[in-house]
Protein backbone atom coordinates (compact mmCIF):
# COMPACT_ATOMS: atom_id res chain seq x y z
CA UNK A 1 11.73 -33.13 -15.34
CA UNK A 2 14.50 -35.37 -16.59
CA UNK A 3 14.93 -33.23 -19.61
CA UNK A 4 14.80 -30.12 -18.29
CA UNK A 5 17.23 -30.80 -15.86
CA UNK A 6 19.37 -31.90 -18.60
CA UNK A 7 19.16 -29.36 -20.52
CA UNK A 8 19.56 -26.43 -18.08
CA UNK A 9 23.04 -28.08 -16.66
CA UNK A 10 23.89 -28.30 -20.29
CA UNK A 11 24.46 -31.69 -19.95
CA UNK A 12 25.37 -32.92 -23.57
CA UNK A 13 25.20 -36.44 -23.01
CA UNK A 14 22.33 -36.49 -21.58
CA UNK A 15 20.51 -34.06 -24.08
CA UNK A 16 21.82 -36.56 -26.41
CA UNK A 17 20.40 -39.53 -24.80
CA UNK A 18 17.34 -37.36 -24.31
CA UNK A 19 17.07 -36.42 -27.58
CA UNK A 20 16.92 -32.84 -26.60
CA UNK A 21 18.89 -30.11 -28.77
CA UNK A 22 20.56 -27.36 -26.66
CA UNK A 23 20.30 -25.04 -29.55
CA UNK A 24 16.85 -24.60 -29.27
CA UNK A 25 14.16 -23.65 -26.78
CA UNK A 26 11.91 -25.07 -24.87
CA UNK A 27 7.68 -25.56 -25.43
CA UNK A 28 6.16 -26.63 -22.16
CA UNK A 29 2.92 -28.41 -22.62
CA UNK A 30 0.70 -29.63 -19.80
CA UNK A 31 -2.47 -29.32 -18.07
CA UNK A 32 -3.93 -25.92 -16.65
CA UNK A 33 -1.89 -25.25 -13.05
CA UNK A 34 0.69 -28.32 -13.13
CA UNK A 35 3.55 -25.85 -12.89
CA UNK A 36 4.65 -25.13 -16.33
CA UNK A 37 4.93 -20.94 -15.54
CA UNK A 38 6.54 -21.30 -12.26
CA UNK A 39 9.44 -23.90 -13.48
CA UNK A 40 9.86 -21.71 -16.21
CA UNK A 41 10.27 -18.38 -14.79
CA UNK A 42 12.32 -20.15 -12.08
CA UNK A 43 15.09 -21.32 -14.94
CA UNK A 44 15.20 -18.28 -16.82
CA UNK A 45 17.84 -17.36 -14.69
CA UNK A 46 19.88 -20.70 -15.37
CA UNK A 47 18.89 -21.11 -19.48
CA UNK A 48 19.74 -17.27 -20.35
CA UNK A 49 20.15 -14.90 -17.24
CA UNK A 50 18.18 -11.49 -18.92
CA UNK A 51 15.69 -13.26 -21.04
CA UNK A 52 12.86 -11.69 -22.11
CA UNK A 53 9.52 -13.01 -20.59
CA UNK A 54 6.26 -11.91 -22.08
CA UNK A 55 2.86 -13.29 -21.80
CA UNK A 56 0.60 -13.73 -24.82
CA UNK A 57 -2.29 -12.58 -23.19
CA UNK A 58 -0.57 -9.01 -22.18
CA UNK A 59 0.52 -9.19 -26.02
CA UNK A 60 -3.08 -9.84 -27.66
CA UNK A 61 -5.08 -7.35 -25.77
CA UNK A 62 -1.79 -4.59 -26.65
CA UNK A 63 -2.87 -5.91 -30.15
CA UNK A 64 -6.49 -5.57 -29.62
CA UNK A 65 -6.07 -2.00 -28.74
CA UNK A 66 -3.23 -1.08 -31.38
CA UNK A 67 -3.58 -3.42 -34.15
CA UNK A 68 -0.21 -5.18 -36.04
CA UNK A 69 1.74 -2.30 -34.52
CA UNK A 70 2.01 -3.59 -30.87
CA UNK A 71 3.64 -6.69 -32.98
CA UNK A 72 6.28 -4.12 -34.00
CA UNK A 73 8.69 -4.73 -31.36
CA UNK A 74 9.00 -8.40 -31.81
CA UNK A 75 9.33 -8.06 -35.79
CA UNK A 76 11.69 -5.23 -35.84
CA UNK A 77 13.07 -4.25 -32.26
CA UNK A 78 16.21 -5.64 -31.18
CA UNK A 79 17.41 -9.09 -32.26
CA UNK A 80 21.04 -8.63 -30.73
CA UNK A 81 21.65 -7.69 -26.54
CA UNK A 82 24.44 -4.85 -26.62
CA UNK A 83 27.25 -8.37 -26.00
CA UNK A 84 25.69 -9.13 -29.79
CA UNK A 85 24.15 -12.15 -28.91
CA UNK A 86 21.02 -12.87 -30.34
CA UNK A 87 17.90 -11.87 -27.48
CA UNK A 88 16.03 -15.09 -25.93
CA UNK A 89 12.47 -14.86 -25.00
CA UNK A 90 10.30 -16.73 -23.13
CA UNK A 91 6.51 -16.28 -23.64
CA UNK A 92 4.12 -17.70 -21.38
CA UNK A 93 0.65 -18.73 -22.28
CA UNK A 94 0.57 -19.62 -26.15
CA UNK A 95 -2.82 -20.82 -26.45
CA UNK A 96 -4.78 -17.78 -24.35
CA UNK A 97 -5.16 -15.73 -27.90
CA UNK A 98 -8.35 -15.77 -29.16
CA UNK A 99 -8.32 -14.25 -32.93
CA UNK A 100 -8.85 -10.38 -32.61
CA UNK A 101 -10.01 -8.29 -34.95
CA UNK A 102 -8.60 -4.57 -36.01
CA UNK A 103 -9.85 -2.47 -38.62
CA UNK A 104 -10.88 -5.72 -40.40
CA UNK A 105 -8.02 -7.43 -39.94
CA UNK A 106 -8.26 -10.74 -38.51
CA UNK A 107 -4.62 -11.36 -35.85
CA UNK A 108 -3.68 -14.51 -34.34
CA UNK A 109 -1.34 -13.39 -32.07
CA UNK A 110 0.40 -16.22 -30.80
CA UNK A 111 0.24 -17.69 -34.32
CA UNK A 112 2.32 -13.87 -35.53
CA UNK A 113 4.54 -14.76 -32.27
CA UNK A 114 5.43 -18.12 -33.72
CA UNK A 115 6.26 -16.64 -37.34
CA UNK A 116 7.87 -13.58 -35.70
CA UNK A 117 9.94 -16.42 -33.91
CA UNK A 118 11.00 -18.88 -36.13
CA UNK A 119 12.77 -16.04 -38.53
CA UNK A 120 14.84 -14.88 -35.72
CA UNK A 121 15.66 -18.46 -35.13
CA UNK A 122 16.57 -19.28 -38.04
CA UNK A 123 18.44 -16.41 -39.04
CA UNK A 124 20.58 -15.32 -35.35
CA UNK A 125 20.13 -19.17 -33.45
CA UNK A 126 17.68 -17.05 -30.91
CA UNK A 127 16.13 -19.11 -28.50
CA UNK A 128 12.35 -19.00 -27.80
CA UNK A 129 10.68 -20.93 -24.89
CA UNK A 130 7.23 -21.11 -24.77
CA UNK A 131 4.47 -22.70 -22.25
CA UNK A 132 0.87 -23.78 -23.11
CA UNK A 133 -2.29 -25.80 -21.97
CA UNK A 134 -2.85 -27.23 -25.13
CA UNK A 135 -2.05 -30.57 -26.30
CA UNK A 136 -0.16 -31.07 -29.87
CA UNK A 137 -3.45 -31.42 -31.12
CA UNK A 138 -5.18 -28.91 -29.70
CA UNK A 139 -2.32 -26.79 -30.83
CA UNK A 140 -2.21 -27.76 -34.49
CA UNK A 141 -6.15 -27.06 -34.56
CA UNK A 142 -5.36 -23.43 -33.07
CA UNK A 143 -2.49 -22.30 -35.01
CA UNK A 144 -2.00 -24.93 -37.84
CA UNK A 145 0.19 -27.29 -38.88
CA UNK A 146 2.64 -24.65 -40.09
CA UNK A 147 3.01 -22.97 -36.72
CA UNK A 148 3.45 -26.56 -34.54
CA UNK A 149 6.06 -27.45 -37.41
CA UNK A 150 7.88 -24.63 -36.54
CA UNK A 151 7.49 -24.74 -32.78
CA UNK A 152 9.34 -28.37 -33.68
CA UNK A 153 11.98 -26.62 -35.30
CA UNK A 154 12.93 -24.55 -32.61
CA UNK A 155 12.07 -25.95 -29.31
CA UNK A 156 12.31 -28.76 -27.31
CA UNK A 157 8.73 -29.90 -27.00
CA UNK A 158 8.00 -31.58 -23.27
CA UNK A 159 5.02 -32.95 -22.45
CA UNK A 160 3.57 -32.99 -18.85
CA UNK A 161 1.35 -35.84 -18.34
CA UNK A 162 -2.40 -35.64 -19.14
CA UNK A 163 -3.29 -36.35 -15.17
CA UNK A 164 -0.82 -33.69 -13.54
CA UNK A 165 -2.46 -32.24 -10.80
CA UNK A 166 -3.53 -28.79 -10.56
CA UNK A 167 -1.30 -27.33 -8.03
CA UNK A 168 -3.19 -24.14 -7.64
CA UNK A 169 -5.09 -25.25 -4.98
């Protein structure tokens, strides 16, 4: 919690002594129901007031029903707000995706989302926060190396510990 704190009060020297880079996002990893979503959505307002939130299951079964073209938005729709700032997202639930299949073509949706991503990051400085179940492992094994290198790139990766409760109860 230390680092999100940190970096939502822009505090530089404690990013700093965090190692935590305010020019990227954030990638929430924990256990199923330790509060990932809910801390999350409840900073949006304080990291980027107007970021866009999506969830990757909503995304994959638009993709299941449309193919690469409900991927459209996030590869060519806007990059910049109307201020010309580059446009933040937050997607929750990278992980949920299994591989779908259209017309023969085999889409990994979160794995597009991380591609789709990383460009806009490295090309505007736009921010994507993420939140998953899966451990670095687990992730590396569902999207490859390539996507968790990138995920490095541009976010913050914090870890909730392995025995968080489930607060869903």
């Amino acid at each position: 919690m230390e680092k999100i704190a940190a970096y939502v009060a822009k505090d530089t020297e404690a990013m700093q002594e965090l190692n935590i880079n305010p020019q990227k996002g954030l990638l929430l990893m924990g256990p199923v129901g330790c509060g990932k979503t809910e801390i999350i959505l409840m900073l949006k307002k304080f990291i980027k007031p107007g970021i866009k939130e999506e969830y990757v299951y909503d995304i994959m079964m638009n993709c299941s029903e449309k193919g690469e073209k409900a991927l459209s938005p996030y590869r060519f729709g806007p990059i910049f707000s109307q201020s010309g700032k580059p446009i933040d997202c937050l997607f929750d639930d990278l992980g949920v995706d299994p591989p779908i299949t259209h017309f023969g073509r085999k889409i990994i949706v979160g794995q597009e989302l991380i591609y789709i991503r990383h460009l806009f990051f490295k090309k505007t400085g736009a921010k994507s926060h993420f939140t998953t179940n899966l451990n670095v492992e687990e992730l590396t094994e569902y999207y490859k190396d390539i996507s968790r290198s990138r995920l490095r790139e541009m976010c913050n990766v914090i870890q909730f510990p392995k025995d968080a409760p489930d607060l869903r109860h």
